[in-house]
C-alpha atoms as a PDB file:
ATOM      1  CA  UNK A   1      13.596  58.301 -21.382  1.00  0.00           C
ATOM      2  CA  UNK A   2      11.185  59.914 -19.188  1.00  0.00           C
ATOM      3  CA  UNK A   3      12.744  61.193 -15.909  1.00  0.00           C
ATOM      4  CA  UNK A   4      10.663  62.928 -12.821  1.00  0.00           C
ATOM      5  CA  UNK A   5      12.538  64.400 -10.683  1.00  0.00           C
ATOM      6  CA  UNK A   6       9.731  65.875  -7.915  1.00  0.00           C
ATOM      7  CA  UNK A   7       7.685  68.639  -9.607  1.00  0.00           C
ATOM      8  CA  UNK A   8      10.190  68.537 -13.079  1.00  0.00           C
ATOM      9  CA  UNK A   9      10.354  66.590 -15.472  1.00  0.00           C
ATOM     10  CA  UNK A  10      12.701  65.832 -18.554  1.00  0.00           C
ATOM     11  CA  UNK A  11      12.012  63.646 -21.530  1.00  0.00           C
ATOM     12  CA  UNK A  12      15.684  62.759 -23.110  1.00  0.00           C
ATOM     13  CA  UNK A  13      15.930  61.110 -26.575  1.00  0.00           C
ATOM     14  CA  UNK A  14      18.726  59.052 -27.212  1.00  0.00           C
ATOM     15  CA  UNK A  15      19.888  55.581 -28.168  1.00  0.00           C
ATOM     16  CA  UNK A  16      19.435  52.217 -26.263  1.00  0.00           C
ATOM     17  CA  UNK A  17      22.487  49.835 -26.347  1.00  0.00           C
ATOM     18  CA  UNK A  18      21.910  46.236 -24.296  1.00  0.00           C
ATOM     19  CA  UNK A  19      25.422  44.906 -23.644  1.00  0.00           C
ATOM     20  CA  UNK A  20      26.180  41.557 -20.991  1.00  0.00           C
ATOM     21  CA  UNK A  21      23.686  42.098 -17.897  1.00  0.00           C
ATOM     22  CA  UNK A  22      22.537  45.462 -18.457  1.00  0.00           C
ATOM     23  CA  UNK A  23      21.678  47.948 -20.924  1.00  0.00           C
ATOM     24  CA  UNK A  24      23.043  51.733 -21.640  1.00  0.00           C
ATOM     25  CA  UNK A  25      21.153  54.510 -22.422  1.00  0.00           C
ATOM     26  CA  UNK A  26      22.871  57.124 -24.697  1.00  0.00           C
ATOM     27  CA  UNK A  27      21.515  60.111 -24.445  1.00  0.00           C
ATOM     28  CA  UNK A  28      21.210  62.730 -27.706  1.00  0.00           C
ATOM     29  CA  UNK A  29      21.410  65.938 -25.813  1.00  0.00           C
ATOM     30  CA  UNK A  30      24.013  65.633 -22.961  1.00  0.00           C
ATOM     31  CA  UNK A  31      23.334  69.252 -21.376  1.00  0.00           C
ATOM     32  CA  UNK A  32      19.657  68.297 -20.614  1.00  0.00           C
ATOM     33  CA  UNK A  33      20.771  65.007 -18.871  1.00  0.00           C
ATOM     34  CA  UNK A  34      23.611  66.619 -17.132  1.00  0.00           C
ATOM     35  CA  UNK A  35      21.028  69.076 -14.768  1.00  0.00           C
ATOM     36  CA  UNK A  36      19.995  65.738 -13.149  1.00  0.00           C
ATOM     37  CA  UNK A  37      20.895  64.903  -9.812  1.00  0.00           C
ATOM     38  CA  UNK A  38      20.397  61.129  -9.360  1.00  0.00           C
ATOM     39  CA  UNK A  39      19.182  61.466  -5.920  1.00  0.00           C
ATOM     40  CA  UNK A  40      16.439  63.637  -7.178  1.00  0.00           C
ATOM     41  CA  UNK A  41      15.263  60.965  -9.374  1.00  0.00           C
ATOM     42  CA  UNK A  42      11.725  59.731  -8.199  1.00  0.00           C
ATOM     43  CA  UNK A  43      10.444  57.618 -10.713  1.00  0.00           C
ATOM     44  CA  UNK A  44      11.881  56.745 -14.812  1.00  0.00           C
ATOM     45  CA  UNK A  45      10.188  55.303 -17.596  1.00  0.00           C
ATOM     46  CA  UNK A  46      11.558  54.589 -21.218  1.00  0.00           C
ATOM     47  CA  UNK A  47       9.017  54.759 -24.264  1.00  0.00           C
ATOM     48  CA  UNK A  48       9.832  53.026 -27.325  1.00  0.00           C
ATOM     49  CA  UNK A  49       7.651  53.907 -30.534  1.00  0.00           C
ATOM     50  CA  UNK A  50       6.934  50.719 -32.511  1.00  0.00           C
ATOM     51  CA  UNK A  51       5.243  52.030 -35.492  1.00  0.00           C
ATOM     52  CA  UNK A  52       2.177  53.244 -34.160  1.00  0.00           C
ATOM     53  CA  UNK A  53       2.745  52.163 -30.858  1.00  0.00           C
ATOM     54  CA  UNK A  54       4.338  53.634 -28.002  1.00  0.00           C
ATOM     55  CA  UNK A  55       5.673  50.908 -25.461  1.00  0.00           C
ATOM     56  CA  UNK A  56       6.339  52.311 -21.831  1.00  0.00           C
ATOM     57  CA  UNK A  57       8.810  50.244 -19.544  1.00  0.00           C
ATOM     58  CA  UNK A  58       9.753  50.466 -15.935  1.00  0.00           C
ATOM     59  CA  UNK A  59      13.508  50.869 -15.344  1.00  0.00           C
ATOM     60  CA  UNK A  60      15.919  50.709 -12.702  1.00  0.00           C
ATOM     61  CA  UNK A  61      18.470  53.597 -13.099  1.00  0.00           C
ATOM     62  CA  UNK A  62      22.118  52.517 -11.274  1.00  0.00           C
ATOM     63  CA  UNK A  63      24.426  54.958 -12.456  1.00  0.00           C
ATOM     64  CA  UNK A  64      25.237  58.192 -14.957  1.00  0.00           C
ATOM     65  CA  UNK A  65      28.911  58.294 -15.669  1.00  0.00           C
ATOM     66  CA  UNK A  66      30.590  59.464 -18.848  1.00  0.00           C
ATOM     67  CA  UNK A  67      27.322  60.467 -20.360  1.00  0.00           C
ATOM     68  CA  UNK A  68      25.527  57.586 -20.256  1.00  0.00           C
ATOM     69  CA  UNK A  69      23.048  56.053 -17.982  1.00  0.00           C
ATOM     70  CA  UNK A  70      23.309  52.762 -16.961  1.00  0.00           C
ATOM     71  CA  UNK A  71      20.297  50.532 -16.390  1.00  0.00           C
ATOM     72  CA  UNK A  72      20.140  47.306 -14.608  1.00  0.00           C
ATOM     73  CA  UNK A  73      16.507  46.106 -15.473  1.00  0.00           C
ATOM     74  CA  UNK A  74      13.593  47.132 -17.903  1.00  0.00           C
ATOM     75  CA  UNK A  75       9.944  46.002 -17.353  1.00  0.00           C
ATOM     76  CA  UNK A  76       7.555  46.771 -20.008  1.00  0.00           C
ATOM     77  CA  UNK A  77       4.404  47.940 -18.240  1.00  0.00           C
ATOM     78  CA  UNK A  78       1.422  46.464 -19.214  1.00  0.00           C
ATOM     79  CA  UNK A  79      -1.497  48.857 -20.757  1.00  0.00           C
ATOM     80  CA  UNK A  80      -4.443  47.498 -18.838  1.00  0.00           C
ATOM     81  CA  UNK A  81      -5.960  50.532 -18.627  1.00  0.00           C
ATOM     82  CA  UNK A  82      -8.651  50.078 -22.019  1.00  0.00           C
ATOM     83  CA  UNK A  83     -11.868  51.161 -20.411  1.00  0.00           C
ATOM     84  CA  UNK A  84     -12.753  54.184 -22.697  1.00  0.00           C
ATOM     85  CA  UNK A  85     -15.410  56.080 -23.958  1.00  0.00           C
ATOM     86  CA  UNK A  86     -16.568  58.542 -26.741  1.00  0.00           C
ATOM     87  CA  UNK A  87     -17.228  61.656 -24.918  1.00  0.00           C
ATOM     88  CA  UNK A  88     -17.596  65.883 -26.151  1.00  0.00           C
ATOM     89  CA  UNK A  89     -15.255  67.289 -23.270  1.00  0.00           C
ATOM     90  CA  UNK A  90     -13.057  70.762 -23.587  1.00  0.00           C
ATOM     91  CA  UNK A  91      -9.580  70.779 -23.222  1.00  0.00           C
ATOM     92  CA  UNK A  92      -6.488  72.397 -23.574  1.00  0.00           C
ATOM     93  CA  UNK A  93      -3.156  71.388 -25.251  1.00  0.00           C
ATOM     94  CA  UNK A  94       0.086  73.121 -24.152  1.00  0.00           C
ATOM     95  CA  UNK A  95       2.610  73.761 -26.819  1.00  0.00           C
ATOM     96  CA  UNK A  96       5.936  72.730 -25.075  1.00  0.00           C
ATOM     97  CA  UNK A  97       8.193  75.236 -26.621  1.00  0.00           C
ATOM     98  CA  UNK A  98       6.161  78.780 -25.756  1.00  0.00           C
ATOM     99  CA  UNK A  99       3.844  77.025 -23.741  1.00  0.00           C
ATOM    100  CA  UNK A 100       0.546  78.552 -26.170  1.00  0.00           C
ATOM    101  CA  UNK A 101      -2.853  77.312 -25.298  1.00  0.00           C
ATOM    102  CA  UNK A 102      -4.442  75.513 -27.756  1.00  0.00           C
ATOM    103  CA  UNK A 103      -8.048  74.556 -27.345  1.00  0.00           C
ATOM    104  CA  UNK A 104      -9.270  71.446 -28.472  1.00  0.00           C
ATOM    105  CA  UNK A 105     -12.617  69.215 -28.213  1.00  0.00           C
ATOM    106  CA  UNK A 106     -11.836  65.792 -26.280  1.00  0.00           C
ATOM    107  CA  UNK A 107     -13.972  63.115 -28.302  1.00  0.00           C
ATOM    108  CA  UNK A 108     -13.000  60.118 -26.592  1.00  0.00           C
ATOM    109  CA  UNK A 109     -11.046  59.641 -22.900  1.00  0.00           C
ATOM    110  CA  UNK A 110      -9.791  56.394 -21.231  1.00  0.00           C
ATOM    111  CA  UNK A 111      -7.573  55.134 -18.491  1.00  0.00           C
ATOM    112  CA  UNK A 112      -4.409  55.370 -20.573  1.00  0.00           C
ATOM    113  CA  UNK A 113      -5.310  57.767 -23.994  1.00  0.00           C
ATOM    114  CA  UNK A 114      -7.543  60.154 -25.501  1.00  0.00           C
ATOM    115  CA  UNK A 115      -8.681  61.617 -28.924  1.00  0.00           C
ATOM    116  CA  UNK A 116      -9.254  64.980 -29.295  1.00  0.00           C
ATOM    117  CA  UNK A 117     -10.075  67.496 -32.550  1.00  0.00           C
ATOM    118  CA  UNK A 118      -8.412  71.189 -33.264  1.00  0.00           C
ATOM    119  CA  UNK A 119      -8.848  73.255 -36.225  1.00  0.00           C
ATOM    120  CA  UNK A 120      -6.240  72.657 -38.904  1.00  0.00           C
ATOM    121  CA  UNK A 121      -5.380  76.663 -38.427  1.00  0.00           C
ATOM    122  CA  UNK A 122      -4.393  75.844 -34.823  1.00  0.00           C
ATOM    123  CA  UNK A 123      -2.158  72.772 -35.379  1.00  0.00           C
ATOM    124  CA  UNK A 124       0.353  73.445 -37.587  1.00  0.00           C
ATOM    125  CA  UNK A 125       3.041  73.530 -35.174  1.00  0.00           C
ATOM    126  CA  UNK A 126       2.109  70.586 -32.649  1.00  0.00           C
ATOM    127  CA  UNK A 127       5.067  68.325 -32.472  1.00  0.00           C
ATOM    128  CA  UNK A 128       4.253  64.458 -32.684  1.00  0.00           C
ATOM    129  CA  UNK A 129       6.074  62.122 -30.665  1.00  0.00           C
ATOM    130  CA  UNK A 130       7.188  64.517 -28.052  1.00  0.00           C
ATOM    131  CA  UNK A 131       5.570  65.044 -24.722  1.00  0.00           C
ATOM    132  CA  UNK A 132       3.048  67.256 -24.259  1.00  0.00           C
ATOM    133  CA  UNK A 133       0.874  68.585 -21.387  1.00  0.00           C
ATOM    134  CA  UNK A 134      -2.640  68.590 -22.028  1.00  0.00           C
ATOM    135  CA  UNK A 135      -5.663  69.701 -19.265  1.00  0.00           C
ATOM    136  CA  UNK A 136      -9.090  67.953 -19.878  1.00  0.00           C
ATOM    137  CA  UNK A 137     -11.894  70.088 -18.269  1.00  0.00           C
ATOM    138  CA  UNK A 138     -14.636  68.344 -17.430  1.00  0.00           C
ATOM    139  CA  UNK A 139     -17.896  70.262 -15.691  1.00  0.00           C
ATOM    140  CA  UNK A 140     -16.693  70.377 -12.011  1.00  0.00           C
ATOM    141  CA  UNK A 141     -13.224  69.358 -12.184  1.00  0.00           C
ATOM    142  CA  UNK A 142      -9.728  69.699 -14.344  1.00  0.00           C
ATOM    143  CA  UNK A 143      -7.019  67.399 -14.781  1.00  0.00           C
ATOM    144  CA  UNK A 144      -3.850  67.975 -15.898  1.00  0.00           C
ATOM    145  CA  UNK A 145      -2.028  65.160 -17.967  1.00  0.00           C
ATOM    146  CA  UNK A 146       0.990  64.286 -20.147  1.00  0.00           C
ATOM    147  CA  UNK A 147       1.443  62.410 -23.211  1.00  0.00           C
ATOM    148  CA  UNK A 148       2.433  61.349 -26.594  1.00  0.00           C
ATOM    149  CA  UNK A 149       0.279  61.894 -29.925  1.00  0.00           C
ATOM    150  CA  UNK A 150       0.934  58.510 -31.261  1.00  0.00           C
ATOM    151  CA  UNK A 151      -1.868  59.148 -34.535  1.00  0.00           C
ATOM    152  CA  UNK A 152      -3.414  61.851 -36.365  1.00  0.00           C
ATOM    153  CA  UNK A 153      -5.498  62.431 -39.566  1.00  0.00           C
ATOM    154  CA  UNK A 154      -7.642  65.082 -41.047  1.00  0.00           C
ATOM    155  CA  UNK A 155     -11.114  65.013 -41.787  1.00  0.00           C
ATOM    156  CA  UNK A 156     -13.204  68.612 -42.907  1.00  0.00           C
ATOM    157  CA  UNK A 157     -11.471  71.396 -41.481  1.00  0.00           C
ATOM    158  CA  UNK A 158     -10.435  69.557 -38.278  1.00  0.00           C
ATOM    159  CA  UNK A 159      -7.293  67.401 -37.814  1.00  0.00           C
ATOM    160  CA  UNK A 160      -7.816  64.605 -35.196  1.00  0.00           C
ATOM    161  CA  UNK A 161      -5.133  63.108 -32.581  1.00  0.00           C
ATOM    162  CA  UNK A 162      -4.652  60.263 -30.495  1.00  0.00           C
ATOM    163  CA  UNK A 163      -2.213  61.181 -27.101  1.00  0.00           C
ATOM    164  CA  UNK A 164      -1.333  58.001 -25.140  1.00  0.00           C
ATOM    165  CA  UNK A 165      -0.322  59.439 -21.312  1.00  0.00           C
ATOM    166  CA  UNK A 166       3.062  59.071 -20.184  1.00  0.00           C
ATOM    167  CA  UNK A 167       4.116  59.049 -16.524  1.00  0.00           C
ATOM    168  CA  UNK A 168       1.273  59.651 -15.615  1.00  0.00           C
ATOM    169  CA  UNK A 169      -0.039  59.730 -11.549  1.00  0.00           C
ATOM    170  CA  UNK A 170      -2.261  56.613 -10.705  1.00  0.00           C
ATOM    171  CA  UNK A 171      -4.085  59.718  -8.319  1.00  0.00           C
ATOM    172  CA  UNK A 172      -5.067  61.179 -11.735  1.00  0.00           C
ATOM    173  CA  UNK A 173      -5.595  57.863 -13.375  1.00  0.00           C
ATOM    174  CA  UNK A 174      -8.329  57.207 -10.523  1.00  0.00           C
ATOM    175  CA  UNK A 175      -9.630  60.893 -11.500  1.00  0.00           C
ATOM    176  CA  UNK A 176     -10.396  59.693 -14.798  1.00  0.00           C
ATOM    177  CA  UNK A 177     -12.333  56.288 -13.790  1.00  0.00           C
ATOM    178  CA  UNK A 178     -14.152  58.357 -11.631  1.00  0.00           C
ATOM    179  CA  UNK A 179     -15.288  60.617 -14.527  1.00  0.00           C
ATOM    180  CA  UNK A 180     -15.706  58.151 -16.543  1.00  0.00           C
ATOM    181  CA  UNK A 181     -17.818  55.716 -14.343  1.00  0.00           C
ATOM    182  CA  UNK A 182     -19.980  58.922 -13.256  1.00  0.00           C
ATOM    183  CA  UNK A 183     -21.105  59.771 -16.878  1.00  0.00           C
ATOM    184  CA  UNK A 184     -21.529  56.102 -17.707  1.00  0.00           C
ATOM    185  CA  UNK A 185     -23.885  56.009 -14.676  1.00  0.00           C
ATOM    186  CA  UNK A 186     -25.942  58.983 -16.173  1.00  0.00           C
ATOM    187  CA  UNK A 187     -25.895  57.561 -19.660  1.00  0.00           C
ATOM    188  CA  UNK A 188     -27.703  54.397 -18.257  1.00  0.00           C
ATOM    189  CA  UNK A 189     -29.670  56.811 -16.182  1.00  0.00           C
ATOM    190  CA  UNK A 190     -30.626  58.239 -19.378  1.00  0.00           C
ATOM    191  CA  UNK A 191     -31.407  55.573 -21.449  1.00  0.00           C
ATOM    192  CA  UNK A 192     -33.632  53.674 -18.765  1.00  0.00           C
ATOM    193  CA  UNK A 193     -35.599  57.188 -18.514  1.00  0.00           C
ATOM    194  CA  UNK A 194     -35.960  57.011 -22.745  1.00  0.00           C
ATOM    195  CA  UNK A 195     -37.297  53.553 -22.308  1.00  0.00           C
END
């Protein structure tokens, strides 16, 4: 479960129980979901990983009592955002325990993932299916961006990694497009000048 509170924001791991009319989330660390104030609470998702998949849902948060929270409706949310394309971008991936800055080399970006090559020196201790916070850096702008590596594999010295976003602001979303409809404007540029 994916919970925003404002500026913070904590990911809690835990089980998912559906009993009559709603469902209860159980959560595995009850310290972290004890800091929350409900009231706080601006927006919550829930990601389930389905092999290779993570699917992100919509929920409606009524209640935390006895350490669990209790959940009157889930709506997956509907990945529509597929536009994509390969690109050669910098970036930086934020280890979440010390917060270290590793650099890595963005090879493809869309509306709702990206793939992205380190060095195998540098990745050793990336963990996988927790969120991270990544910053693509494109030539006149940055944004900032959370996700999920979903995939990974190694080819030559480099390992590569897919991150699927999580919770992550339709303002930035729109950032993206904007990128990416800009360079696909001077790509056609381009090729209509090599014609």
């Amino acid at each position: 479960m994916i919970i925003s509170c404002d500026e913070d924001l904590t990911i809690l791991e835990g089980t998912l129980i559906k009993l009559e009319n709603f469902f209860v989330f159980k959560p595995n660390d009850i310290s972290l979901a004890e800091r929350i104030e409900m009231p706080d609470i601006t927006n919550v998702e829930l990601v389930i990983k389905d092999i290779n998949m993570l699917n992100y849902y919509q929920i409606e948060l009524e209640d935390f009592i006895d350490d669990r929270f209790y959940i009157s409706s889930i709506k997956l949310i509907p990945s529509t955002n597929t536009f994509n394309l390969l690109w050669d971008l910098d970036g930086i991936i934020y280890h979440p325990v010390n917060g270290k800055e590793i650099p890595m080399r963005i090879t493809r970006l869309g509306g709702d993932a990206l793939s992205f090559s380190i060095c195998d020196a540098q990745d050793m201790d990336i963990p996988y299916y927790e969120v991270l916070r990544a910053r693509v850096i494109f030539e006149d702008h940055v944004i900032d961006i959370t996700g999920n590596i979903v995939k990974s594999y190694d080819l030559g010295p480099y390992r590569y990694f897919e991150l699927c976003y999580t919770d992550i602001l339709e303002s930035r979303r729109d950032a993206i497009y904007r990128q990416l409809f800009r360079k696909q404007i001077e790509l056609r540029k381009a090729i209509s000048e090599f014609r």
